[in-house]
PDB file of N, CA and C in Angstrom:
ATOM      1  N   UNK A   1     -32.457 -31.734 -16.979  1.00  0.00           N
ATOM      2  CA  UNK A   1     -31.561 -30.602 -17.128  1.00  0.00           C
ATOM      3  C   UNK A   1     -30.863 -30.330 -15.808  1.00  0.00           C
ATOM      4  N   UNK A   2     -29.650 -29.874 -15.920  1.00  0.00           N
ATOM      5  CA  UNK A   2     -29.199 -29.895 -14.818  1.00  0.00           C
ATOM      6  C   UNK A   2     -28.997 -28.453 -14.386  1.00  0.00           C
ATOM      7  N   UNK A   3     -28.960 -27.966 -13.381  1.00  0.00           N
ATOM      8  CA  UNK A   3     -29.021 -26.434 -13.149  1.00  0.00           C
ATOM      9  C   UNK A   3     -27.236 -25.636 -13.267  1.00  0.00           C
ATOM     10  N   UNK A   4     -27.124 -25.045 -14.166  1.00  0.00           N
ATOM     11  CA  UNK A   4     -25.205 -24.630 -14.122  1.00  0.00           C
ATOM     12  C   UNK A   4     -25.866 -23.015 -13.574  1.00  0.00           C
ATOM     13  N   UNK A   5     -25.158 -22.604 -12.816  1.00  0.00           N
ATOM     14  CA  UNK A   5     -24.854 -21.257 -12.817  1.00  0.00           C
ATOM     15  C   UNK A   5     -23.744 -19.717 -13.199  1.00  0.00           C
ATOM     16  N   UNK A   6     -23.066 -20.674 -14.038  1.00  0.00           N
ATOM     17  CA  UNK A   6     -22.346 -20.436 -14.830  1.00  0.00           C
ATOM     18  C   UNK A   6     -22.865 -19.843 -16.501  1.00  0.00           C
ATOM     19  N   UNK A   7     -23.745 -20.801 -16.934  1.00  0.00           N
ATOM     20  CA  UNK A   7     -24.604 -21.167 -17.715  1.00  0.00           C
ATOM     21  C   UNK A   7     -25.445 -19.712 -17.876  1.00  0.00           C
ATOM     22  N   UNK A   8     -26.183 -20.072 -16.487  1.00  0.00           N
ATOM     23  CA  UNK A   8     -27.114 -19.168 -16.155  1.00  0.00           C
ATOM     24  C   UNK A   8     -26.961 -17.599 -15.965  1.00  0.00           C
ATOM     25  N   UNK A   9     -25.941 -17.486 -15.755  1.00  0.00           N
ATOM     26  CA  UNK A   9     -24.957 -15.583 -15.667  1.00  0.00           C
ATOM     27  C   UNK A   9     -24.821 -15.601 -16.957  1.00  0.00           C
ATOM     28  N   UNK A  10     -24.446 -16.358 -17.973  1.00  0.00           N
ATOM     29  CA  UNK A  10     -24.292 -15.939 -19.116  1.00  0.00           C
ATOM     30  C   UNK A  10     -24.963 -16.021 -19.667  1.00  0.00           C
ATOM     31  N   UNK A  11     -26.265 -16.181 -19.729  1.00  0.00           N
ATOM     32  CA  UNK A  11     -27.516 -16.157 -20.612  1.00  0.00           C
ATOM     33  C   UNK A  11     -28.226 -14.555 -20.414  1.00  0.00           C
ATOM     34  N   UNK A  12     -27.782 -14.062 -18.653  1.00  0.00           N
ATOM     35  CA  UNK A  12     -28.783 -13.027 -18.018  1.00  0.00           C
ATOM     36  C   UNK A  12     -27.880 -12.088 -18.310  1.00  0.00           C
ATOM     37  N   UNK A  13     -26.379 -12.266 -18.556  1.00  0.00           N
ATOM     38  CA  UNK A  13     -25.577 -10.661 -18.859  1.00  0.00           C
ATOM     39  C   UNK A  13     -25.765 -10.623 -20.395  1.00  0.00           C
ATOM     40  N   UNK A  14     -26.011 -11.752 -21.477  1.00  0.00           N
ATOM     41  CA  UNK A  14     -26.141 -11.563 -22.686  1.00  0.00           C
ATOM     42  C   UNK A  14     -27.834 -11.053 -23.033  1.00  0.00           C
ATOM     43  N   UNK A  15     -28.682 -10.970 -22.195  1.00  0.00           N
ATOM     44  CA  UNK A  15     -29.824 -10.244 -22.344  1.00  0.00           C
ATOM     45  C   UNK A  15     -29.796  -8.887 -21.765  1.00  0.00           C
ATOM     46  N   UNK A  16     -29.119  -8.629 -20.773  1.00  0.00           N
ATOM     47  CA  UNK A  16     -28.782  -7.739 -20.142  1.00  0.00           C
ATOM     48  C   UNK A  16     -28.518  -6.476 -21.320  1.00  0.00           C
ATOM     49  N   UNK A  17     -27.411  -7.035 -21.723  1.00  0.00           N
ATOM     50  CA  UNK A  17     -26.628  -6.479 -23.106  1.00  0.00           C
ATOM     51  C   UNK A  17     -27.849  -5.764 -24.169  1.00  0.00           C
ATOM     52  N   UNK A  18     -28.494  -6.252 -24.232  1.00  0.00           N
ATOM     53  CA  UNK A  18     -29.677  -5.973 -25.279  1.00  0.00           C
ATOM     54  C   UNK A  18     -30.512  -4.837 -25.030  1.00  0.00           C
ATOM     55  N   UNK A  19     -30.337  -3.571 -25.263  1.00  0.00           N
ATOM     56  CA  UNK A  19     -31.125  -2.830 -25.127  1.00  0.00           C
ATOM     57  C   UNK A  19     -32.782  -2.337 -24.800  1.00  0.00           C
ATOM     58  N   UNK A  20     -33.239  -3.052 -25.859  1.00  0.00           N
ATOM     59  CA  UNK A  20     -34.919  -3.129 -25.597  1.00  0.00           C
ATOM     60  C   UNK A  20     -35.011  -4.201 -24.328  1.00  0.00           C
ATOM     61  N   UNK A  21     -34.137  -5.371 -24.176  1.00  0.00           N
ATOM     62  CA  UNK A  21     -34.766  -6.368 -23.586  1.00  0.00           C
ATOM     63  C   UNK A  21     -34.636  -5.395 -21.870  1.00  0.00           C
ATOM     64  N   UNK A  22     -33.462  -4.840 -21.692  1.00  0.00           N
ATOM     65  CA  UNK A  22     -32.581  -4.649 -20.703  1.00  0.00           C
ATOM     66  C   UNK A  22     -34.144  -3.165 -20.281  1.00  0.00           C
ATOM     67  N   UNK A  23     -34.517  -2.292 -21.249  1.00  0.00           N
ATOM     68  CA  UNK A  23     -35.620  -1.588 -20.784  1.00  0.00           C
ATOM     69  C   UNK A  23     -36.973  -2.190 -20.234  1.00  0.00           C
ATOM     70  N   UNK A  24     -37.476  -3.097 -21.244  1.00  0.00           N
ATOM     71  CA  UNK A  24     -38.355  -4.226 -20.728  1.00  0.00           C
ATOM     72  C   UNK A  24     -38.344  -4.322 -19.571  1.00  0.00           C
ATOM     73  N   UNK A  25     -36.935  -5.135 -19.041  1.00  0.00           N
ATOM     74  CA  UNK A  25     -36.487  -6.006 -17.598  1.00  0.00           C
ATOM     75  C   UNK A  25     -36.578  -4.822 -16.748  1.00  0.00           C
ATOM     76  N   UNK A  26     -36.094  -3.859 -17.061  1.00  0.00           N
ATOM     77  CA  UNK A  26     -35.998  -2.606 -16.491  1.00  0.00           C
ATOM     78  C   UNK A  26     -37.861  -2.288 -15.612  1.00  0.00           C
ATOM     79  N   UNK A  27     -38.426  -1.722 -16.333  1.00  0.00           N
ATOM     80  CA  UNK A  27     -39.945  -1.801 -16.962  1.00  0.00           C
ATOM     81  C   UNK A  27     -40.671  -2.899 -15.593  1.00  0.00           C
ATOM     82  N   UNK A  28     -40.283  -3.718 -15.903  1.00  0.00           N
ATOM     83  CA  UNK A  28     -40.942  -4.577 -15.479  1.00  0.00           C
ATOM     84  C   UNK A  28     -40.482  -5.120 -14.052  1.00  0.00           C
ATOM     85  N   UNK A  29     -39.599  -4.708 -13.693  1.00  0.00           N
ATOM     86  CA  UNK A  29     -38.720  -4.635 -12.712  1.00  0.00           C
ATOM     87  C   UNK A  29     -39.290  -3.812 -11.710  1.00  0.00           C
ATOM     88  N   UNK A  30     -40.030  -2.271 -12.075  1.00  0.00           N
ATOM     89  CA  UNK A  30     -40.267  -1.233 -11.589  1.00  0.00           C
ATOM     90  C   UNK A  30     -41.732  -1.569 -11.301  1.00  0.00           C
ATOM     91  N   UNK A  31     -42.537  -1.810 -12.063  1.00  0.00           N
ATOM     92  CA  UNK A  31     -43.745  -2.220 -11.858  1.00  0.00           C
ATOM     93  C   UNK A  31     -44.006  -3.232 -10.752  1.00  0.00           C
ATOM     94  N   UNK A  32     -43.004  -4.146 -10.781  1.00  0.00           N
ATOM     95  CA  UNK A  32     -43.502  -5.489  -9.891  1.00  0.00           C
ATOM     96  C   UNK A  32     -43.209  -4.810  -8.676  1.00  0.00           C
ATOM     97  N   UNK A  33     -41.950  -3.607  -8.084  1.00  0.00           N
ATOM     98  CA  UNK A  33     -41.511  -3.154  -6.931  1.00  0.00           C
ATOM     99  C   UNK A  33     -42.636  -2.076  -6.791  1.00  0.00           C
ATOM    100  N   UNK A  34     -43.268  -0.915  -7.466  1.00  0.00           N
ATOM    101  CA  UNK A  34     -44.125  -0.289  -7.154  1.00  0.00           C
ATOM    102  C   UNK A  34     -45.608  -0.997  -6.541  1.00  0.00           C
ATOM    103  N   UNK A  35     -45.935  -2.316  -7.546  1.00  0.00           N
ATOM    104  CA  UNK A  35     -47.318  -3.059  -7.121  1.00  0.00           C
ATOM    105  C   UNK A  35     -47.203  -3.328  -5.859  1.00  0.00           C
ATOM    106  N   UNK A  36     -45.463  -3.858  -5.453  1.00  0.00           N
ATOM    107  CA  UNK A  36     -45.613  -4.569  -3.497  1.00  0.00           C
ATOM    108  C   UNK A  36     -45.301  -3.545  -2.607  1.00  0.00           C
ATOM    109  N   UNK A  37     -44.626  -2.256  -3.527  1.00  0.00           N
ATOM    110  CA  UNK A  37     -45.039  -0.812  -2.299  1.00  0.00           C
ATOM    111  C   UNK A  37     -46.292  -0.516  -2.136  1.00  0.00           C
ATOM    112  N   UNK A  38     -47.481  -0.862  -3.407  1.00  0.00           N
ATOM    113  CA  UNK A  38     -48.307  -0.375  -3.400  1.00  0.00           C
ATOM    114  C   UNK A  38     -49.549  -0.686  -2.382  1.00  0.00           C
ATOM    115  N   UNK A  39     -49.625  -2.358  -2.555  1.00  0.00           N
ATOM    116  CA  UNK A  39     -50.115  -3.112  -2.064  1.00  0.00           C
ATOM    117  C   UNK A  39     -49.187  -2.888  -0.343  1.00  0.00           C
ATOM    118  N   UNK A  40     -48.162  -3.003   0.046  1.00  0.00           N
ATOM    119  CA  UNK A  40     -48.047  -3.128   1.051  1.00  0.00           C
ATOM    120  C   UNK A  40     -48.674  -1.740   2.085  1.00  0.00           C
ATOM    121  N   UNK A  41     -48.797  -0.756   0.801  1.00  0.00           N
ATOM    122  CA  UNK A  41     -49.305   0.415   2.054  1.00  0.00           C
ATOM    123  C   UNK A  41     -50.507   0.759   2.053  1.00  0.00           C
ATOM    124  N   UNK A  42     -51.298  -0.065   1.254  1.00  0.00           N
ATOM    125  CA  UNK A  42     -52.569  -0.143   1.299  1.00  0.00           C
ATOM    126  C   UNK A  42     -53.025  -1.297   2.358  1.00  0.00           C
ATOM    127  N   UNK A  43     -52.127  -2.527   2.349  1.00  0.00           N
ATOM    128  CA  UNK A  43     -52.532  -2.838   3.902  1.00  0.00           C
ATOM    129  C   UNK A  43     -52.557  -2.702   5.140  1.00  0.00           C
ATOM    130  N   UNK A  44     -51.022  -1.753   5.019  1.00  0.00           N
ATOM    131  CA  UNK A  44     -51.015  -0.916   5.977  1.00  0.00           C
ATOM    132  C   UNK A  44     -52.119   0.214   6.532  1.00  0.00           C
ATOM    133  N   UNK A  45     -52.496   0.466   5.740  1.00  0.00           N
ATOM    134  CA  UNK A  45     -53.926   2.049   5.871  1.00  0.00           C
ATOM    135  C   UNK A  45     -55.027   1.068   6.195  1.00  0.00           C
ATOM    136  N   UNK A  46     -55.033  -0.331   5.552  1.00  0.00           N
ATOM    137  CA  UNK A  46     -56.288  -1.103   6.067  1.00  0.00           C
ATOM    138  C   UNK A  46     -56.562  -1.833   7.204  1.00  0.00           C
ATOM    139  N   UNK A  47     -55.046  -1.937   7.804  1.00  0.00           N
ATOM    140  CA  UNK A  47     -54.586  -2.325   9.329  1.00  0.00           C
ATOM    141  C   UNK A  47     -55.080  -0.988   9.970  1.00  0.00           C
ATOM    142  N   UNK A  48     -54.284  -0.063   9.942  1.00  0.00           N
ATOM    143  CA  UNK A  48     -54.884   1.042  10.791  1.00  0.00           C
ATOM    144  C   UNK A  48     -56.267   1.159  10.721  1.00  0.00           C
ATOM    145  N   UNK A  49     -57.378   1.427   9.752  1.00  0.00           N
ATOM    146  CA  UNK A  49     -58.642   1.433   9.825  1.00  0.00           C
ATOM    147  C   UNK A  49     -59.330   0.779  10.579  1.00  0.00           C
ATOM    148  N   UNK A  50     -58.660  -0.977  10.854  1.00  0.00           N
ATOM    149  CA  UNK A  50     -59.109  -2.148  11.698  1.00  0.00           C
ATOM    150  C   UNK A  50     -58.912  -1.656  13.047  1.00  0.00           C
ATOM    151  N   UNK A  51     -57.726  -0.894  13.293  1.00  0.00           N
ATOM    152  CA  UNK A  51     -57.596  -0.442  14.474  1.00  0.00           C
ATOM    153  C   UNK A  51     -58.083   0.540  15.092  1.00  0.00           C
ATOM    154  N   UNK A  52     -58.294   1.373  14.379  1.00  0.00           N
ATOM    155  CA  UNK A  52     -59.161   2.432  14.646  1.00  0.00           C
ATOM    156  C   UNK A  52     -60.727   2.048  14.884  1.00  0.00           C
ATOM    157  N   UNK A  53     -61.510   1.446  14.105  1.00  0.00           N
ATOM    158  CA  UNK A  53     -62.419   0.977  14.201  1.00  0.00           C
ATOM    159  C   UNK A  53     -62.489   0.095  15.539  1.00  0.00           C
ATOM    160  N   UNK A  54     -61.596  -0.795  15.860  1.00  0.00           N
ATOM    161  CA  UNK A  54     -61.626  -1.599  16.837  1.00  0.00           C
ATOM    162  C   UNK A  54     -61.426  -0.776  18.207  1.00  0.00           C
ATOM    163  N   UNK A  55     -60.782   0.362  18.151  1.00  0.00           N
ATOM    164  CA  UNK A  55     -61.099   1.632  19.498  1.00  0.00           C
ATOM    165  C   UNK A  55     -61.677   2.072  19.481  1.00  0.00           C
ATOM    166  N   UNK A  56     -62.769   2.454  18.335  1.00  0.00           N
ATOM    167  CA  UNK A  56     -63.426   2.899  18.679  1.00  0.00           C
ATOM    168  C   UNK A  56     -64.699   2.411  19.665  1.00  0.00           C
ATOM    169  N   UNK A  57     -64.993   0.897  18.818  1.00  0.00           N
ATOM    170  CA  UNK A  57     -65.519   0.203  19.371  1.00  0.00           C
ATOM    171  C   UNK A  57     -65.237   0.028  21.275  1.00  0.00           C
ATOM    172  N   UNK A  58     -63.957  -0.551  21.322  1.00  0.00           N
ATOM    173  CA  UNK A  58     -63.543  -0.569  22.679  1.00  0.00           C
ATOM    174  C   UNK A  58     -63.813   0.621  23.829  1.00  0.00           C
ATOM    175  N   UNK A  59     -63.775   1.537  22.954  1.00  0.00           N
ATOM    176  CA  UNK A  59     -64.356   2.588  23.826  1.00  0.00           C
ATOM    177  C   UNK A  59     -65.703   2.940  24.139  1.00  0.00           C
ATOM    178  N   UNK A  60     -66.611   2.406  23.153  1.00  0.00           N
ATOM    179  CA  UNK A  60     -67.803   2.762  23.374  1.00  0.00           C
ATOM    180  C   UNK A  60     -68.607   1.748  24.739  1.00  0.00           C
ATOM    181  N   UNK A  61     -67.674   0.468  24.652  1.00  0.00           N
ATOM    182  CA  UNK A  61     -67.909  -0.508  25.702  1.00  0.00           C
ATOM    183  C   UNK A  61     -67.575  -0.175  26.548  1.00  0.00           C
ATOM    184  N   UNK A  62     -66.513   0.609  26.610  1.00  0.00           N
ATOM    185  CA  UNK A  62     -65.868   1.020  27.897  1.00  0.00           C
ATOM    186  C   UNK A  62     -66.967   1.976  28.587  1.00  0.00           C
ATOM    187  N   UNK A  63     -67.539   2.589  27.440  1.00  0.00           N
ATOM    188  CA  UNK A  63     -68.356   4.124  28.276  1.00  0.00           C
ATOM    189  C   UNK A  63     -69.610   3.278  28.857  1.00  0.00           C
ATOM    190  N   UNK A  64     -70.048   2.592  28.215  1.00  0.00           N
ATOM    191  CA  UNK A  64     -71.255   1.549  28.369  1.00  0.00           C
ATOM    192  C   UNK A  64     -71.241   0.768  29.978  1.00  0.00           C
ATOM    193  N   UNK A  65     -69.986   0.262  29.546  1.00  0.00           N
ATOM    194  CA  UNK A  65     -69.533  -0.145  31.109  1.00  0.00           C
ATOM    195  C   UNK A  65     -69.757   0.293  32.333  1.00  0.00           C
ATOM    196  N   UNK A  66     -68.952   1.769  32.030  1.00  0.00           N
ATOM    197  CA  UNK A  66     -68.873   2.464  33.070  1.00  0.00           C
ATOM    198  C   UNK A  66     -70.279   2.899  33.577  1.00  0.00           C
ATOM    199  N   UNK A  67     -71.093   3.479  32.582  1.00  0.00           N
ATOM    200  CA  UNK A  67     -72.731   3.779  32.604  1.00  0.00           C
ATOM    201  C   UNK A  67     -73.513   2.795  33.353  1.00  0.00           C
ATOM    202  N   UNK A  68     -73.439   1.396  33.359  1.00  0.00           N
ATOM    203  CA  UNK A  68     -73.823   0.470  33.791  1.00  0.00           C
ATOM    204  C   UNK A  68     -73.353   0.079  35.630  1.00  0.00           C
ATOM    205  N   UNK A  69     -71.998   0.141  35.243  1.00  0.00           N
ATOM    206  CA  UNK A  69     -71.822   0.224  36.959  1.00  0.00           C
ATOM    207  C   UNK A  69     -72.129   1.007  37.617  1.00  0.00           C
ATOM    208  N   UNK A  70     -72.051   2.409  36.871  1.00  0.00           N
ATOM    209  CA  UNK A  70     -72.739   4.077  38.135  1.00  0.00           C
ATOM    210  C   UNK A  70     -74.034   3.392  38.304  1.00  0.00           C
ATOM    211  N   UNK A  71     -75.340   3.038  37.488  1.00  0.00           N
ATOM    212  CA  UNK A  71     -76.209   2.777  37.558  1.00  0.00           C
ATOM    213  C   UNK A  71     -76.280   1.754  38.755  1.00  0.00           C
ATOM    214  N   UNK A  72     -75.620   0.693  38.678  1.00  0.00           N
ATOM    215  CA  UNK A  72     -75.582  -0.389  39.659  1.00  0.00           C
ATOM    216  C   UNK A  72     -75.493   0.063  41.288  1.00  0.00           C
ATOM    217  N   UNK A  73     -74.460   1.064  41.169  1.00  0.00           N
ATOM    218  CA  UNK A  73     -73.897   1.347  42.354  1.00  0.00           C
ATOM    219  C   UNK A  73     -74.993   2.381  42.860  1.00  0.00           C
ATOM    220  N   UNK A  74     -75.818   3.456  41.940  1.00  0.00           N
ATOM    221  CA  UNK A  74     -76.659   4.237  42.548  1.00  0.00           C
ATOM    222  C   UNK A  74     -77.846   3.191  43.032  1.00  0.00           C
ATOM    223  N   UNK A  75     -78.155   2.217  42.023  1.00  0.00           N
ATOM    224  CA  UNK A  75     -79.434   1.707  42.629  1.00  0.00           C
ATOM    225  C   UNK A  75     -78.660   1.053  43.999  1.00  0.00           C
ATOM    226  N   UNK A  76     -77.426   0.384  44.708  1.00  0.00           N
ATOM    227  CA  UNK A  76     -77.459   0.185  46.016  1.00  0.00           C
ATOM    228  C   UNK A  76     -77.656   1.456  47.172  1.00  0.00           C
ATOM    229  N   UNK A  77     -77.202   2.644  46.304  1.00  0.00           N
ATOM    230  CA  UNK A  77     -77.283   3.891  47.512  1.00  0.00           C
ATOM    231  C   UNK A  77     -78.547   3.808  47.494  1.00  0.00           C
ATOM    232  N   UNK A  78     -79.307   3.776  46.740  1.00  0.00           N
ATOM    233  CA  UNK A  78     -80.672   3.936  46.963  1.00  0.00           C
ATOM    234  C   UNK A  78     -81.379   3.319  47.701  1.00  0.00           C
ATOM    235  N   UNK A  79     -80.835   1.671  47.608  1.00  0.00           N
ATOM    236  CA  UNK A  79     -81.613   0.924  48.649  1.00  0.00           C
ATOM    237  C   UNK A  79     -81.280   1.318  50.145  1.00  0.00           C
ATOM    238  N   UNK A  80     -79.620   1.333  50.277  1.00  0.00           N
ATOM    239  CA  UNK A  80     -79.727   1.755  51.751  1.00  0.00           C
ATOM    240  C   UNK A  80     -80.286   2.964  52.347  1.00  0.00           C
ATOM    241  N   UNK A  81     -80.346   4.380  51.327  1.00  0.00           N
ATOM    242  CA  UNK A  81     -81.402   5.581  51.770  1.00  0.00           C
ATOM    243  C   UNK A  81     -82.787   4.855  51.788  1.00  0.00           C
ATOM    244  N   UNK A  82     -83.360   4.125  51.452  1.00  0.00           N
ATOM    245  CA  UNK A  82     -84.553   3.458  51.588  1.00  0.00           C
ATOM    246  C   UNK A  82     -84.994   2.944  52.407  1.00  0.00           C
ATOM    247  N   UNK A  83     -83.869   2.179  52.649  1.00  0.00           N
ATOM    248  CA  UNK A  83     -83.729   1.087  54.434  1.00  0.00           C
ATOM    249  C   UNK A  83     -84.047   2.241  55.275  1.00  0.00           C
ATOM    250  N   UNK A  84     -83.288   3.307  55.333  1.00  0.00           N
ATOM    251  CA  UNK A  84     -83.010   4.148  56.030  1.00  0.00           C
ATOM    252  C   UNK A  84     -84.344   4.937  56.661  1.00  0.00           C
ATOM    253  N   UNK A  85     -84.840   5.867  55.185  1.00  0.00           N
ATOM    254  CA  UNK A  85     -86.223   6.597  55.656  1.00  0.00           C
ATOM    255  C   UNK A  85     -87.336   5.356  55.682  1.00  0.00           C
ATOM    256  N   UNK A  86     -87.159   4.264  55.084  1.00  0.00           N
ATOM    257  CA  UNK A  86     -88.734   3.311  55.336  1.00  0.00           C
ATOM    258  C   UNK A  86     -89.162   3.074  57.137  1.00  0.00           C
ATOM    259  N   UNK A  87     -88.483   3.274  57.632  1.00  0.00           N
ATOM    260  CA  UNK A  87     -89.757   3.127  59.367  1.00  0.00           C
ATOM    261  C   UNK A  87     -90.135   4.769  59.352  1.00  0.00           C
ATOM    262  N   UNK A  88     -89.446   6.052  58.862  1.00  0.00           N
ATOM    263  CA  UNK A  88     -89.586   7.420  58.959  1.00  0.00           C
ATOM    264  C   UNK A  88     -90.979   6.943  58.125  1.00  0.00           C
ATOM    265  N   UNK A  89     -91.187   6.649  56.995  1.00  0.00           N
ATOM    266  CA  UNK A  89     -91.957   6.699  56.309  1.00  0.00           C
ATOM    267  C   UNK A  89     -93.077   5.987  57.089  1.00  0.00           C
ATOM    268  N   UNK A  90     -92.874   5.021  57.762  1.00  0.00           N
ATOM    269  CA  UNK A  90     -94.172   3.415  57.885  1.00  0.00           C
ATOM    270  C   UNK A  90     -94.748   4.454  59.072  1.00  0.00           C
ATOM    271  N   UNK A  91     -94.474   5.258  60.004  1.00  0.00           N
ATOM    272  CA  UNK A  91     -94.565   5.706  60.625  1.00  0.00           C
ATOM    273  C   UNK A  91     -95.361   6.449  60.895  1.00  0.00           C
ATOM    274  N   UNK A  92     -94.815   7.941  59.474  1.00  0.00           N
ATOM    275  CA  UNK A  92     -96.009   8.952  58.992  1.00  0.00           C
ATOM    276  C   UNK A  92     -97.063   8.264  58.496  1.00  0.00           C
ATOM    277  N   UNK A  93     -96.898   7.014  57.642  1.00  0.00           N
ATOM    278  CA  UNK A  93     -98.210   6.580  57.278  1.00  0.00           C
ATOM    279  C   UNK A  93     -99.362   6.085  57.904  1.00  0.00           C
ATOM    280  N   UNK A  94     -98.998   5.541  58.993  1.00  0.00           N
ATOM    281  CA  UNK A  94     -99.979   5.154  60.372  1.00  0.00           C
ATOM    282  C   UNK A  94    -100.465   6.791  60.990  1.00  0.00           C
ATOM    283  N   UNK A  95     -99.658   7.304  61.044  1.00  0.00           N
ATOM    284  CA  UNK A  95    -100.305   8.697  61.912  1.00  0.00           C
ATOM    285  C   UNK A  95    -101.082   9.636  60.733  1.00  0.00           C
ATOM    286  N   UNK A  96    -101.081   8.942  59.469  1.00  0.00           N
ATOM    287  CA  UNK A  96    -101.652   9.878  58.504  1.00  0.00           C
ATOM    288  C   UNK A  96    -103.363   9.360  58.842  1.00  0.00           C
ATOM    289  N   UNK A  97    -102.952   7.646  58.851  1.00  0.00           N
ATOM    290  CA  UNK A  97    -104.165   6.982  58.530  1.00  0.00           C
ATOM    291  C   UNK A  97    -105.167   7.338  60.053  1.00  0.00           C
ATOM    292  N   UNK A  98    -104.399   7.028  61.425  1.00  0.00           N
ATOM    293  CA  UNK A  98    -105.162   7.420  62.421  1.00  0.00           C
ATOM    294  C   UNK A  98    -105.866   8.705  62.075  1.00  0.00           C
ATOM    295  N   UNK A  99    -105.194   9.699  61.581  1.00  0.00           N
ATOM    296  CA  UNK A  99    -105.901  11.144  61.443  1.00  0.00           C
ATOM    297  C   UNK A  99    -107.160  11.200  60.597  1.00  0.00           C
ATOM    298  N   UNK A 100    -106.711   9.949  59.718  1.00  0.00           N
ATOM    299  CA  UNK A 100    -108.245  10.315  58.642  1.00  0.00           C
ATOM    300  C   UNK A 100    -109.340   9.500  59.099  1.00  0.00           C
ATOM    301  N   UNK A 101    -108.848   8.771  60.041  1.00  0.00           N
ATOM    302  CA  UNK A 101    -110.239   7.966  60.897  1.00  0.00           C
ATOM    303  C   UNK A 101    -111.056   8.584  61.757  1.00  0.00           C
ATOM    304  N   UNK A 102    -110.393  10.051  62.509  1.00  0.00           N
ATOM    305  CA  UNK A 102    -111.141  10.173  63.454  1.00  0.00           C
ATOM    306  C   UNK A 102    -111.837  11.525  62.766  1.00  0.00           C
ATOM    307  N   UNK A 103    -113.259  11.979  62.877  1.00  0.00           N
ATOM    308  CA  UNK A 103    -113.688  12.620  62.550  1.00  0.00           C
ATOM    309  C   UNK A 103    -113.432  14.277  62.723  1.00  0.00           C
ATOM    310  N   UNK A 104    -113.800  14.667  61.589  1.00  0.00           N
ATOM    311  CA  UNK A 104    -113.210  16.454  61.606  1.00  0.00           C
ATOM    312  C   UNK A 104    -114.227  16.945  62.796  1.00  0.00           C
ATOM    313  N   UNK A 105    -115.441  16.746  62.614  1.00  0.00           N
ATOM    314  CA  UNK A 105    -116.144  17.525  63.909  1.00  0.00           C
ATOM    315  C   UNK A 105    -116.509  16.471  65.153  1.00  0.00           C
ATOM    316  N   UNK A 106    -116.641  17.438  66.299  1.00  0.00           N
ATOM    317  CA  UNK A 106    -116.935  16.584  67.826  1.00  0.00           C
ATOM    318  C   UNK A 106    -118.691  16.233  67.324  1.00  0.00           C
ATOM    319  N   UNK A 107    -118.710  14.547  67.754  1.00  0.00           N
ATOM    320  CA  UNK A 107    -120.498  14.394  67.833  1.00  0.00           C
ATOM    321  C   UNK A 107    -120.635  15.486  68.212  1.00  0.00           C
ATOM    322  N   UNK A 108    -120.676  16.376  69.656  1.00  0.00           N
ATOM    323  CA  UNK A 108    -121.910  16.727  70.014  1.00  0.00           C
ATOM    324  C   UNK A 108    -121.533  18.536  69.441  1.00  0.00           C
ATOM    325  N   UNK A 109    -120.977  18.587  68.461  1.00  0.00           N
ATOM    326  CA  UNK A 109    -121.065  20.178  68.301  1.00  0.00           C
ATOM    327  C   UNK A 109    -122.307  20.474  67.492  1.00  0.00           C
ATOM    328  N   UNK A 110    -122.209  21.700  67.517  1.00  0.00           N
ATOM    329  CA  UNK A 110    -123.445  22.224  67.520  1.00  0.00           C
ATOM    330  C   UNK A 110    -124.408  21.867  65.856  1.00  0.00           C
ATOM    331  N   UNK A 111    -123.129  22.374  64.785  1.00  0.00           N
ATOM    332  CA  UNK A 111    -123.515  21.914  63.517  1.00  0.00           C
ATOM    333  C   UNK A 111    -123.834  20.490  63.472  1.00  0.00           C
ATOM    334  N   UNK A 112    -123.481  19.752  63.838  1.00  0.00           N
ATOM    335  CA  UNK A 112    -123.756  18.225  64.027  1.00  0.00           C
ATOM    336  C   UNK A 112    -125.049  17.883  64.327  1.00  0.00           C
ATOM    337  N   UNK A 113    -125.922  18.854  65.781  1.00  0.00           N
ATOM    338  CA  UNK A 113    -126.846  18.347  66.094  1.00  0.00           C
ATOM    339  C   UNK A 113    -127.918  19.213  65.270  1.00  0.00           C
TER     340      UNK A 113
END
């Protein structure tokens, strides 16, 4: 068959013509344009959801992140306050320990003898 378009206009204005057919076409015309509004804005609302969902996400990494580096960065302050008081500390601990070596009373006091 060969394709005329000539042919073909006059087959679609002589249905055209036809009342029921022309409501039908009508009909059906409306349906197929409502289904791809329909469908198109339902993927639309399902795009946004993806996106939304996906910030939210992004953000929670983000806070996570951030939580993780304060943490990082306090445990270095910490070490250098550490560096810092550890001879203050090694210090008191020797003069704690001399103190508990030498006895609370003199040999020769009196309760003693």
């Amino acid at each position: 068959m060969k394709w005329d378009l000539a042919n073909f206009k006059a087959s679609v204005s002589a249905a055209v013509k036809q009342a029921k057919l022309r409501k039908g076409l009508t009909l059906i015309l409306a349906v197929f344009l409502f289904l791809q509004l329909y469908f198109v804005r339902e993927l639309i609302a399902a795009e946004l959801l993806f996106g939304l969902g996906f910030l939210v996400l992004l953000a929670l990494i983000a806070v996570f992140y951030t939580i993780g580096s304060i943490g990082e960065r306090s445990f270095n302050w910490m070490e250098a306050g550490a560096r810092a008081v550890a001879p203050f500390a090694r210090r008191g601990y020797t003069k704690m320990e001399e103190i508990s070596k030498k006895p609370f009373r003199h040999p020769r006091s009196e309760s003693v003898q």
